[in-house]
N, C-alpha and C. Protein backbone atom coordinates (compact mmCIF):
# COMPACT_ATOMS: atom_id res chain seq x y z
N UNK A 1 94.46 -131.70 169.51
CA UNK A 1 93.70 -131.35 168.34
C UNK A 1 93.61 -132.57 167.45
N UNK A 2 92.89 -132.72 166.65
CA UNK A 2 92.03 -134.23 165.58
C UNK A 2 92.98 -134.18 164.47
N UNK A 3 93.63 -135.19 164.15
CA UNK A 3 93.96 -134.92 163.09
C UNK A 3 92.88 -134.27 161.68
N UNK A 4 93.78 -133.65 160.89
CA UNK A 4 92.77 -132.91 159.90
C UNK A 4 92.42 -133.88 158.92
N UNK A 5 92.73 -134.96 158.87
CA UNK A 5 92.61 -136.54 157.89
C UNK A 5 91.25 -137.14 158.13
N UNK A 6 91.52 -137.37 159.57
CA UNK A 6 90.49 -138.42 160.55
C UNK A 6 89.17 -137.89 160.06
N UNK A 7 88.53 -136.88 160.38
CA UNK A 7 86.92 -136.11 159.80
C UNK A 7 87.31 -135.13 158.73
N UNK A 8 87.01 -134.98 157.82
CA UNK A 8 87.67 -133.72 157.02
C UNK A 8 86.33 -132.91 156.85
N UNK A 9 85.85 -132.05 157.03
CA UNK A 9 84.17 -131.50 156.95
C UNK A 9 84.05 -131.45 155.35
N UNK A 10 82.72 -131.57 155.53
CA UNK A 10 82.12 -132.18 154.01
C UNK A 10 81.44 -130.71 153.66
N UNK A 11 81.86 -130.71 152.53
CA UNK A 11 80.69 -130.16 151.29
C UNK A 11 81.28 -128.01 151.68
N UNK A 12 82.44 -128.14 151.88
CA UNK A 12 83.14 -127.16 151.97
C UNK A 12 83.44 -126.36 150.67
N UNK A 13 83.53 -125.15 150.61
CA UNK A 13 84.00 -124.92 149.08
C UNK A 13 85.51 -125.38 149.38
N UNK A 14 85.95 -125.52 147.66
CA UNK A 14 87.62 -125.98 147.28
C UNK A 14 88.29 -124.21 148.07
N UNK A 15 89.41 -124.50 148.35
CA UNK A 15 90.78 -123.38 148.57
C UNK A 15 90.42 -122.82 147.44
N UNK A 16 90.41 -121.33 147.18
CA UNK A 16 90.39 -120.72 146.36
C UNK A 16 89.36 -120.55 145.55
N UNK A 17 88.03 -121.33 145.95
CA UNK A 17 87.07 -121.00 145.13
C UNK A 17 86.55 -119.52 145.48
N UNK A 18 84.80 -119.24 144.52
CA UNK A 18 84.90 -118.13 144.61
C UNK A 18 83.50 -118.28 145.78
N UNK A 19 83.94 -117.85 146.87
CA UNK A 19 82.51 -117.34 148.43
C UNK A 19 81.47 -116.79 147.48
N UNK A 20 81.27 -116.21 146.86
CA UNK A 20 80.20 -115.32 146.36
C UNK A 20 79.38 -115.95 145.51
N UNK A 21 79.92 -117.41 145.08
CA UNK A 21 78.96 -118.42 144.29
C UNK A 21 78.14 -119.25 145.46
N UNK A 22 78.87 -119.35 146.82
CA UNK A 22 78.61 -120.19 147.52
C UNK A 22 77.48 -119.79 148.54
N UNK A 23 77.61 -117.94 148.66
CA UNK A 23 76.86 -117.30 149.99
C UNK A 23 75.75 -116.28 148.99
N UNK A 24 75.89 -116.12 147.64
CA UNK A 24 75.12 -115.53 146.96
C UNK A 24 75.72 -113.98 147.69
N UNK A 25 76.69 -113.37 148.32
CA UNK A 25 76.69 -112.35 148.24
C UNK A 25 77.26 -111.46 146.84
N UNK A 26 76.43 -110.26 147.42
CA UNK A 26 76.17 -109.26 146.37
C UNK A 26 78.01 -108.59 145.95
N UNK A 27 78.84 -108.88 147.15
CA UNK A 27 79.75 -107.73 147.47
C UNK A 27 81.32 -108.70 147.60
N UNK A 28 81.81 -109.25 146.54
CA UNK A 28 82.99 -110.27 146.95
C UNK A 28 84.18 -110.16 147.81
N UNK A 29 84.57 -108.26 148.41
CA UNK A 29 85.30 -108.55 149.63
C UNK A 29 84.56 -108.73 150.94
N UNK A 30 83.11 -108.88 151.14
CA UNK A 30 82.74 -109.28 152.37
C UNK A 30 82.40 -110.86 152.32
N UNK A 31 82.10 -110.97 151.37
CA UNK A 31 82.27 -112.86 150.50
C UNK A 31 83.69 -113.57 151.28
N UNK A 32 84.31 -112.81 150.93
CA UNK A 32 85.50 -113.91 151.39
C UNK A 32 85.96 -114.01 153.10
N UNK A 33 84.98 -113.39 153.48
CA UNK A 33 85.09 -113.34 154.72
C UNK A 33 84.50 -114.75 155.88
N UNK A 34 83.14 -114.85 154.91
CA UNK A 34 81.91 -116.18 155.38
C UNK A 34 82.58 -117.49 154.95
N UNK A 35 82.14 -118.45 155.44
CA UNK A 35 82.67 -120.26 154.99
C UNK A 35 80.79 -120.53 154.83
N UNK A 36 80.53 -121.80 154.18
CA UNK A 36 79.91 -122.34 153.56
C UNK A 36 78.95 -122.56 154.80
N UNK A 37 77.22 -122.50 154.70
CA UNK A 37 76.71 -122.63 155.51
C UNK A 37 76.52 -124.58 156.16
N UNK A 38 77.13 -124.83 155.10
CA UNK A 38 77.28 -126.57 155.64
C UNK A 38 79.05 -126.61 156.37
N UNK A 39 79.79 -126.18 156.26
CA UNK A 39 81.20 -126.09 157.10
C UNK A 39 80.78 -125.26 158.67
N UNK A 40 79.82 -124.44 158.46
CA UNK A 40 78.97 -123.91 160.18
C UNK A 40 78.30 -124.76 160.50
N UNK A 41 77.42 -125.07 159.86
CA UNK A 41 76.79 -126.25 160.90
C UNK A 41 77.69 -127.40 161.22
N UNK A 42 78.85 -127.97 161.16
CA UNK A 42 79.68 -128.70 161.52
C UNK A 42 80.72 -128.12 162.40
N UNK A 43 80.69 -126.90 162.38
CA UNK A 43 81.22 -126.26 163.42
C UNK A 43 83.05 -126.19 163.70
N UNK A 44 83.25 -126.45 162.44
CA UNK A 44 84.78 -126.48 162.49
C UNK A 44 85.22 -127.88 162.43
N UNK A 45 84.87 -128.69 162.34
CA UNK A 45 84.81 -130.25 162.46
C UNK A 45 86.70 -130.40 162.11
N UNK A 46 87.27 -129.70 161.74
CA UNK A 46 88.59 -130.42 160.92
C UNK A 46 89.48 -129.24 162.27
N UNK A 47 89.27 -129.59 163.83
CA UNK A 47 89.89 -128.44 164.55
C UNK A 47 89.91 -127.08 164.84
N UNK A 48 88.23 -127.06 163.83
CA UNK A 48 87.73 -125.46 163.97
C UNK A 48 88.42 -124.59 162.89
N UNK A 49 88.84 -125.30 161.82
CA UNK A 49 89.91 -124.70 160.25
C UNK A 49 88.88 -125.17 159.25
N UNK A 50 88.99 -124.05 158.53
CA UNK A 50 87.85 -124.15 157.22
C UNK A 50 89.01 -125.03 155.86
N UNK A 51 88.17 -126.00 155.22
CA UNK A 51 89.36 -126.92 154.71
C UNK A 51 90.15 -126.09 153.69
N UNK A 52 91.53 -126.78 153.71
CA UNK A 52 92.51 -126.43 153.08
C UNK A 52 93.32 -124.56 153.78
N UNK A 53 93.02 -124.09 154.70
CA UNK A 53 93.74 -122.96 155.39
C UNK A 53 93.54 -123.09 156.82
N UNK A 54 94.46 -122.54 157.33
CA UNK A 54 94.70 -122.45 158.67
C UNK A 54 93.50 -121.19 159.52
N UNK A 55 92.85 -120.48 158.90
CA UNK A 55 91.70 -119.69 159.61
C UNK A 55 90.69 -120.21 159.84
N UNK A 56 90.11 -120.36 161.23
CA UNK A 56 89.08 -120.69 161.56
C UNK A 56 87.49 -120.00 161.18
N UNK A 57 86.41 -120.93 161.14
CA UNK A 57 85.30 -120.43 160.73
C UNK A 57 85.49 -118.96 161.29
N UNK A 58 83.99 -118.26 159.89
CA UNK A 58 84.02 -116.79 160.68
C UNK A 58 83.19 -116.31 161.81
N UNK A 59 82.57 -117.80 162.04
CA UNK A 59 81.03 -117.89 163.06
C UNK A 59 81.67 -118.32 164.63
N UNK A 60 82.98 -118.20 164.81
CA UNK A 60 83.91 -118.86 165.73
C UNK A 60 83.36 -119.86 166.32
N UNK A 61 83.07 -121.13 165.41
CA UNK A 61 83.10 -122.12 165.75
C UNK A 61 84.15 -122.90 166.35
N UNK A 62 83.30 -124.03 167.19
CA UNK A 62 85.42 -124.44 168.04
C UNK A 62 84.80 -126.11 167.48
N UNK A 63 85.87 -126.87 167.56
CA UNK A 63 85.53 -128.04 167.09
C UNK A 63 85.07 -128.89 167.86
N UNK A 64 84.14 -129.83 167.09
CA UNK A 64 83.33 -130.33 167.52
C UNK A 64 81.63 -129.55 167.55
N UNK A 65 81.87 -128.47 167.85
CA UNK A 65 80.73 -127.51 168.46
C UNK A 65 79.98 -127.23 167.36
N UNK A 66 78.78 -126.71 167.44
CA UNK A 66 77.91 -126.60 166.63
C UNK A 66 77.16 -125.47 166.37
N UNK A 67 78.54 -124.57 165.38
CA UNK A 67 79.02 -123.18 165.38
C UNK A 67 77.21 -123.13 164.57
N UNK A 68 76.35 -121.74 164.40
CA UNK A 68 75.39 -121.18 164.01
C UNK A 68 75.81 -120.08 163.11
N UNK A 69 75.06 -119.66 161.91
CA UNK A 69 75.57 -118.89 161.05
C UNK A 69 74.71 -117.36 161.88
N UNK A 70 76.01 -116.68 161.35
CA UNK A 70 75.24 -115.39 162.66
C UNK A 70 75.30 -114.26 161.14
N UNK A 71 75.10 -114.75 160.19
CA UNK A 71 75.13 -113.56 158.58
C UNK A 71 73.59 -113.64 159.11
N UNK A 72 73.38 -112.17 159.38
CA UNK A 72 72.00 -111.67 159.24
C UNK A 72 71.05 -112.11 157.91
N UNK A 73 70.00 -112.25 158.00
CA UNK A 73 68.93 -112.91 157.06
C UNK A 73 69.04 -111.63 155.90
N UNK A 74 68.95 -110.40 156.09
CA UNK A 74 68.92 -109.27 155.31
C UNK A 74 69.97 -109.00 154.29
N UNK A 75 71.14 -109.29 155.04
CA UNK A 75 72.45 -109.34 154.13
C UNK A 75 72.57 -110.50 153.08
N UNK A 76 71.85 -111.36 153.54
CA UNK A 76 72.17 -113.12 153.15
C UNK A 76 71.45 -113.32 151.71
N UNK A 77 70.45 -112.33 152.03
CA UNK A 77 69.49 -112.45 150.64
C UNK A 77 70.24 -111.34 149.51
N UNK A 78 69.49 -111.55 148.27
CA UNK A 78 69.46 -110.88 147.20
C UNK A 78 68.60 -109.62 147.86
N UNK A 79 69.01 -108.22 147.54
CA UNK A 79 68.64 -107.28 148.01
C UNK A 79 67.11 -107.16 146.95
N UNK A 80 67.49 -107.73 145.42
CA UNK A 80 66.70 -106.89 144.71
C UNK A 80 65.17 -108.09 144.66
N UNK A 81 65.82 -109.37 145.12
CA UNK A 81 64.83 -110.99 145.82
C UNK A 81 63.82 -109.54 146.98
N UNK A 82 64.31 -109.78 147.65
CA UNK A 82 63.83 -108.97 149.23
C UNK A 82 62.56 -107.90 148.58
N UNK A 83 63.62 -107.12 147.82
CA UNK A 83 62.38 -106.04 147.11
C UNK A 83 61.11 -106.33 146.74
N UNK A 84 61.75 -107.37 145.64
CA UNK A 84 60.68 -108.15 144.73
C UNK A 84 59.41 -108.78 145.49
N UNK A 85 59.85 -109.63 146.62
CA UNK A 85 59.05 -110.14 147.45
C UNK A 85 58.03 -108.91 148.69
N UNK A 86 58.59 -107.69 148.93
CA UNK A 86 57.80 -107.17 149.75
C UNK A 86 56.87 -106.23 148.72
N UNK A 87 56.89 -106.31 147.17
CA UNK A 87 56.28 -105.70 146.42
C UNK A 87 55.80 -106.42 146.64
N UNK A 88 55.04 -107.55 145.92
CA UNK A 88 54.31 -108.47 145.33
C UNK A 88 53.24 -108.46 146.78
N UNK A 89 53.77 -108.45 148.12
CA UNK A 89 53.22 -108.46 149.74
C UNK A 89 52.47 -107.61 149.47
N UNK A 90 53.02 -106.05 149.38
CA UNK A 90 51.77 -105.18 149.12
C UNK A 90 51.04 -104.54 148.25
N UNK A 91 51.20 -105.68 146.87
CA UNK A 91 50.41 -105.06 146.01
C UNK A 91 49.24 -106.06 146.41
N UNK A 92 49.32 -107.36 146.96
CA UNK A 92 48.43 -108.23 147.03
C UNK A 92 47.45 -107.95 148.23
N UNK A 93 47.82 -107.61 149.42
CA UNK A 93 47.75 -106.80 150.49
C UNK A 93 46.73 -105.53 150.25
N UNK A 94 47.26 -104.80 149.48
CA UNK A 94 45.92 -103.58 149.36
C UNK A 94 45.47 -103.66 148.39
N UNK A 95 45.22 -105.00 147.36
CA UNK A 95 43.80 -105.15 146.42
C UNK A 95 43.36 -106.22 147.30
N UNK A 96 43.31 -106.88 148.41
CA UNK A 96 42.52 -107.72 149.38
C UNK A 96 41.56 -107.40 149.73
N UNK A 97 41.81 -106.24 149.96
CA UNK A 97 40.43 -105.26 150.78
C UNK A 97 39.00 -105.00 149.99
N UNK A 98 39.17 -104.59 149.37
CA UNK A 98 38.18 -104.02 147.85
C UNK A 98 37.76 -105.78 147.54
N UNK A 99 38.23 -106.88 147.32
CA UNK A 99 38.42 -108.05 146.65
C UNK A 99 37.05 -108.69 147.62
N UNK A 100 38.16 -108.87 148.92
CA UNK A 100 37.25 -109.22 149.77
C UNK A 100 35.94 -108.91 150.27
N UNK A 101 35.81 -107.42 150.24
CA UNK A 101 34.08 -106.87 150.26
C UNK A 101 33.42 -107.64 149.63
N UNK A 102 33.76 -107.46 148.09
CA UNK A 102 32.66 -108.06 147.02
C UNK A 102 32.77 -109.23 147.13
N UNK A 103 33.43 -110.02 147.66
CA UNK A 103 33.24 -111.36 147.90
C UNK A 103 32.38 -111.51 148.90
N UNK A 104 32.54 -111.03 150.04
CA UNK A 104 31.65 -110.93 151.18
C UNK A 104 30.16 -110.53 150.74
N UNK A 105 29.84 -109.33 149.64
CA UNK A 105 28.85 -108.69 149.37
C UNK A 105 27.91 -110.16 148.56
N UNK A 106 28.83 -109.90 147.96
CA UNK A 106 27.55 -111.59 146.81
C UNK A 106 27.72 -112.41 147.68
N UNK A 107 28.23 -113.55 148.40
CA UNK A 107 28.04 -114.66 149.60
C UNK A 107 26.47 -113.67 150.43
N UNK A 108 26.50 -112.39 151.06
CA UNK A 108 24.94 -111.95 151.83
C UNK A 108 23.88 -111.76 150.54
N UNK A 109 24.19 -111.15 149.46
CA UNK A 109 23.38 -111.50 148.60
C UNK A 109 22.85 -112.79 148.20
N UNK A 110 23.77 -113.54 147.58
CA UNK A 110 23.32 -115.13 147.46
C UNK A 110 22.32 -115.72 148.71
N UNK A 111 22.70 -115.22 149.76
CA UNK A 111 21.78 -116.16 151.01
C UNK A 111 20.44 -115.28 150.88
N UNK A 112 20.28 -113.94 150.25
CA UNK A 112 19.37 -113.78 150.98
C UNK A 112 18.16 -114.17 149.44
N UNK A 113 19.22 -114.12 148.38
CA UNK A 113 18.16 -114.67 146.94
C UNK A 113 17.65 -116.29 147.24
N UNK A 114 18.37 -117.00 148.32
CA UNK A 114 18.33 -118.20 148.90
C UNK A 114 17.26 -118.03 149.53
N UNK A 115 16.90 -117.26 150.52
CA UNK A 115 16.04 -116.48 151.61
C UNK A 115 14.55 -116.38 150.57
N UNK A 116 14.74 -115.69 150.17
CA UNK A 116 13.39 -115.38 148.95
C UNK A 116 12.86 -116.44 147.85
N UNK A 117 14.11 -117.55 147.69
CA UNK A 117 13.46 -118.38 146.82
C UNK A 117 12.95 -120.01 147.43
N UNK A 118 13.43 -119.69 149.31
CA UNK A 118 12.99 -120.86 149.78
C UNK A 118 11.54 -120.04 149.87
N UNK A 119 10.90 -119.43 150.02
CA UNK A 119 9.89 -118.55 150.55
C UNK A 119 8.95 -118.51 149.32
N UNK A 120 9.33 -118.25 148.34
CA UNK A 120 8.66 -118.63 147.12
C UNK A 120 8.10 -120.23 146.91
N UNK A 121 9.13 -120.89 147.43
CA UNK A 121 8.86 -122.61 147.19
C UNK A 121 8.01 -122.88 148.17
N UNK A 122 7.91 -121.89 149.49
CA UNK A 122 6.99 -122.12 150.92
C UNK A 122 5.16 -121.71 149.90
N UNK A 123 5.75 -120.94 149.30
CA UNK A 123 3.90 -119.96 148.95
C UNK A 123 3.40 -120.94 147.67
N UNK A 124 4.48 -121.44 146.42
CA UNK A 124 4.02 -122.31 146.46
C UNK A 124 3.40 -123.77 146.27
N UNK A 125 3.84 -124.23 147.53
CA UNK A 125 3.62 -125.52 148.06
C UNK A 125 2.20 -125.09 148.92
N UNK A 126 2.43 -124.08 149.46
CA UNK A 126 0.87 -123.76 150.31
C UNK A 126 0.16 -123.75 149.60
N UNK A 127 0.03 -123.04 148.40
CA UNK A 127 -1.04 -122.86 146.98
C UNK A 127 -1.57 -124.21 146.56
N UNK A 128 -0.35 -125.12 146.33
CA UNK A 128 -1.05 -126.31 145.75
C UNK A 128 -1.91 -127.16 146.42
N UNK A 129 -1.69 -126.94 147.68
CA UNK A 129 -2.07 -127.80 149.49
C UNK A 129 -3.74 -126.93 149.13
N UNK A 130 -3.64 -125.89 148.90
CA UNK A 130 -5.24 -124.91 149.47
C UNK A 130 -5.94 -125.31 148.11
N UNK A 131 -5.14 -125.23 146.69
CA UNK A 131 -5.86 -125.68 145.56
C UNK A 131 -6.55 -127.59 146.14
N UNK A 132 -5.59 -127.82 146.39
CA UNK A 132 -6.52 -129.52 146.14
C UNK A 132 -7.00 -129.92 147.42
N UNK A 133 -6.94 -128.77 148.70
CA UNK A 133 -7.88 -128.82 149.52
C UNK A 133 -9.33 -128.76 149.68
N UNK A 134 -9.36 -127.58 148.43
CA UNK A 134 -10.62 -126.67 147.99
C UNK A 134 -11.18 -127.31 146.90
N UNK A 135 -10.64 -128.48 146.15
CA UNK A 135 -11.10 -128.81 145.37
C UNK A 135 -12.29 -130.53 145.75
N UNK A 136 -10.94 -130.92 146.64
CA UNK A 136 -11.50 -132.11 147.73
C UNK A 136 -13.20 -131.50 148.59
N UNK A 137 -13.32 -130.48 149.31
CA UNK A 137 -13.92 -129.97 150.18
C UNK A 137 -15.33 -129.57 149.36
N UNK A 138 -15.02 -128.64 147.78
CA UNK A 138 -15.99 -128.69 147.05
C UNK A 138 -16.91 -130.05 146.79
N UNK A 139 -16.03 -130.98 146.01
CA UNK A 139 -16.38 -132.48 145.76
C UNK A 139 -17.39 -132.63 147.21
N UNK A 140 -16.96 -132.55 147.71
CA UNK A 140 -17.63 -133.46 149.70
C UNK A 140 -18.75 -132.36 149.74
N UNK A 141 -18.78 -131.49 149.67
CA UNK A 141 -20.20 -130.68 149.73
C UNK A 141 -21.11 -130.90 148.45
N UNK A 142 -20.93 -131.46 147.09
CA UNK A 142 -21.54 -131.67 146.32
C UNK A 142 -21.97 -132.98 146.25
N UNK A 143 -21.32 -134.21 146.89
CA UNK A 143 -21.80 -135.58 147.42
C UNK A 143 -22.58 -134.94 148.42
N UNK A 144 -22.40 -134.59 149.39
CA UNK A 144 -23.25 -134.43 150.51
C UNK A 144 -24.20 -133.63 150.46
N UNK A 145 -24.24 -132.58 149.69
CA UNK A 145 -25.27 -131.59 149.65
C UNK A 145 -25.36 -130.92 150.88
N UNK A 146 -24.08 -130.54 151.08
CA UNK A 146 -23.56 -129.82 152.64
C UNK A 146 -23.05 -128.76 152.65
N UNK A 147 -23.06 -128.12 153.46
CA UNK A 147 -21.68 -127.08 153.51
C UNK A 147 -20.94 -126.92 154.62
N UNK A 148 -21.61 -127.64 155.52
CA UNK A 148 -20.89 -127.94 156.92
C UNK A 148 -20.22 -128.90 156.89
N UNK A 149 -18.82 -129.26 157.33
CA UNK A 149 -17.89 -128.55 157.72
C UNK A 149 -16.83 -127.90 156.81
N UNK A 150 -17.07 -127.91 155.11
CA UNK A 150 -16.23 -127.95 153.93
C UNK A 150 -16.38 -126.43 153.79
N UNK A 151 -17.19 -125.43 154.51
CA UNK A 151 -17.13 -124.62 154.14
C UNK A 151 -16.01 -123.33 154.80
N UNK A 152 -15.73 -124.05 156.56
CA UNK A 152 -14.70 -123.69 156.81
C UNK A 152 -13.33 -124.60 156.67
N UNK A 153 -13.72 -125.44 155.71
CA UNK A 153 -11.97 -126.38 155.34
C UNK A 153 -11.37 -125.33 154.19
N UNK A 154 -12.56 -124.64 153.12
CA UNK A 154 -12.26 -123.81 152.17
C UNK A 154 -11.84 -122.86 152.37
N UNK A 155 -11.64 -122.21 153.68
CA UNK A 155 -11.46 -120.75 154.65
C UNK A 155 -10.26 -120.85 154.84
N UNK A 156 -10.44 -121.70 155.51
CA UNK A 156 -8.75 -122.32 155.94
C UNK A 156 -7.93 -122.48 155.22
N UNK A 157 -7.87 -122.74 154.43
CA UNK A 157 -7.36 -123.47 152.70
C UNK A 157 -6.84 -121.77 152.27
N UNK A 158 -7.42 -121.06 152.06
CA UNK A 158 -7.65 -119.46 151.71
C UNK A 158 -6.42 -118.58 152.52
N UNK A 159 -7.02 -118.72 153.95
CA UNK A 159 -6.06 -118.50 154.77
C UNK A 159 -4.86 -118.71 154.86
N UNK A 160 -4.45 -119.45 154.82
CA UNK A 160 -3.61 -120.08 154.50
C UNK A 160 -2.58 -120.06 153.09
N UNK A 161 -3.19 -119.50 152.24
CA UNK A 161 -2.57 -118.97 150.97
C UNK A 161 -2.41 -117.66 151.31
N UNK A 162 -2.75 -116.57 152.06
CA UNK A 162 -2.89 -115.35 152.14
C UNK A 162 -1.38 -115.19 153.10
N UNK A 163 -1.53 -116.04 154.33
CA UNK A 163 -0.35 -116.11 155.20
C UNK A 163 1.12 -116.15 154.34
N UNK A 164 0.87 -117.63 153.38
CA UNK A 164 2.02 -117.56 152.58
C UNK A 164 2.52 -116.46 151.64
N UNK A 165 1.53 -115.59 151.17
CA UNK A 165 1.77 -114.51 150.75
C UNK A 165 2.04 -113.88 151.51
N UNK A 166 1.91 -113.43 152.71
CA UNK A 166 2.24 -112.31 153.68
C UNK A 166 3.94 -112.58 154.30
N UNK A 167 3.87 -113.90 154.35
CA UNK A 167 5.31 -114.87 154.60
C UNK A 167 6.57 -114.27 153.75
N UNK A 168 6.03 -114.60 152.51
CA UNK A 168 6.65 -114.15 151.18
C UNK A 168 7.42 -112.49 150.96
N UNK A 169 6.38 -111.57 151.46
CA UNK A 169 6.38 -110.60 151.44
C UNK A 169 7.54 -109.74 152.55
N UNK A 170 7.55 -110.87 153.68
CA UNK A 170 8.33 -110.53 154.96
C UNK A 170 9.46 -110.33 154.60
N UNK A 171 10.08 -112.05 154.35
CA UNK A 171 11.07 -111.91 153.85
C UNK A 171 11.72 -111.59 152.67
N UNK A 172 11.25 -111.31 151.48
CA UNK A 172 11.70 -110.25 150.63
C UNK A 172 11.91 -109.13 151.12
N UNK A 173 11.41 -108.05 151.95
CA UNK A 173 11.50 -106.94 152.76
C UNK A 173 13.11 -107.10 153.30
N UNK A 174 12.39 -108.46 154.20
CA UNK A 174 13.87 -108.50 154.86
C UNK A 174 15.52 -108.85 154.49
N UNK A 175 14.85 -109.82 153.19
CA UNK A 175 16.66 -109.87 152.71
C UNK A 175 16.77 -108.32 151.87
N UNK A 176 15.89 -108.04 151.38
CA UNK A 176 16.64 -107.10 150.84
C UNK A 176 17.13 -105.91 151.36
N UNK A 177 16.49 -105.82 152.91
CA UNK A 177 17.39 -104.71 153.75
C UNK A 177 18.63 -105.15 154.28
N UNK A 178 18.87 -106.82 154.74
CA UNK A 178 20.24 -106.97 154.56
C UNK A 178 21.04 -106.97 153.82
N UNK A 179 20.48 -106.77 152.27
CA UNK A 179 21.62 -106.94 151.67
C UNK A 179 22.01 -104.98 151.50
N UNK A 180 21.11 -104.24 151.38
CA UNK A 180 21.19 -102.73 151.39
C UNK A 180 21.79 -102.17 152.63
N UNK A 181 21.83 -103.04 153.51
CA UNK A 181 22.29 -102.75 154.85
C UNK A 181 24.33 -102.77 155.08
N UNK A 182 24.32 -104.52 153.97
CA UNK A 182 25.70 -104.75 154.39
C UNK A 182 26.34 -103.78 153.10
N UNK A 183 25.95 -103.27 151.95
CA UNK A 183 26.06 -103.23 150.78
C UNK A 183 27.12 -101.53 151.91
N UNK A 184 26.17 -100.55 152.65
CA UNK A 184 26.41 -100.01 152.67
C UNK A 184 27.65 -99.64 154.04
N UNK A 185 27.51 -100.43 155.07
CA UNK A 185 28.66 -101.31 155.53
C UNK A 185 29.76 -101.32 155.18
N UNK A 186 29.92 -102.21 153.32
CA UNK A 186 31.31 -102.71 153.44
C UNK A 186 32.11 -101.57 152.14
């Protein structure tokens, strides 16, 4: 056996201190039962004797060895810690649900007011394209004293504003059934 001089394990409580400052238990005759979770992980280092008494760790560590603390996680904690923490789990837990819809709900809303206002910027940009198409096409039939071919550039021009309106019309229809769709969904 090592002499108890040669390694002495570190960071041990003193002989006689009090276990229940050291292991946080709730209950000081099962306190004095545990050694310090830094004297287990060294595993008995001073011959497998917790310093200053002749009883070996309570994790039967042998020396040298690299005894593991076997105090259940449940016992180890503050009972009223444990509580505290699986409240807070499910109060956060079942307002997620409700939280998360409406988060989900405005993100399909937002895309689809996105949806309708690229569609607006589509009708118009077409408008301004058919305005100074029709205005060009007029000009060229009044130099020319024509109406061929400006009279179907002006058609087209027309057309073409009517589409973007019909465009317009689609997708407003359509975001707003996705959003009445997921609304009723979530």
């Amino acid at each position: 056996m090592a002499d108890e001089n040669e390694n002495p394990p570190k960071d041990t409580p003193p002989a006689g201190g009090n276990p229940a400052d050291e292991q946080g238990a709730a209950d000081p005759e099962k306190a004095g039962d545990k050694t310090s979770p830094a004297a287990d992980a060294q595993g008995g280092a001073g011959g497998g004797k917790a310093a200053g008494g002749d009883t070996p760790p309570a994790n039967g560590g042998a020396a040298g060895g690299g005894g593991a603390n076997n105090t259940p996680l449940s016992t180890a904690l503050n009972p009223q810690i444990v509580q505290a923490v699986g409240t807070t789990n499910h109060a956060v837990l079942n307002g997620a649900g409700p939280g998360a819809n409406g988060i989900a709900y405005q993100k399909v809303a937002q895309a689809a007011a996105y949806a309708v206002q690229d569609s607006t910027d589509y009708m118009r940009n077409i408008m301004s394209m058919a305005s100074a198409t029709t205005g060009v096409a007029l000009q060229k039939m009044l130099v020319e004293k024509t109406t061929d071919p400006y009279a179907d550039i002006i058609k087209a021009a027309t057309q073409a504003v009517t589409d973007a309106q019909q465009t317009f019309t689609n997708v407003g229809t359509a975001s707003s059934g996705v959003v009445k769709d997921f609304d009723s969904m979530a």
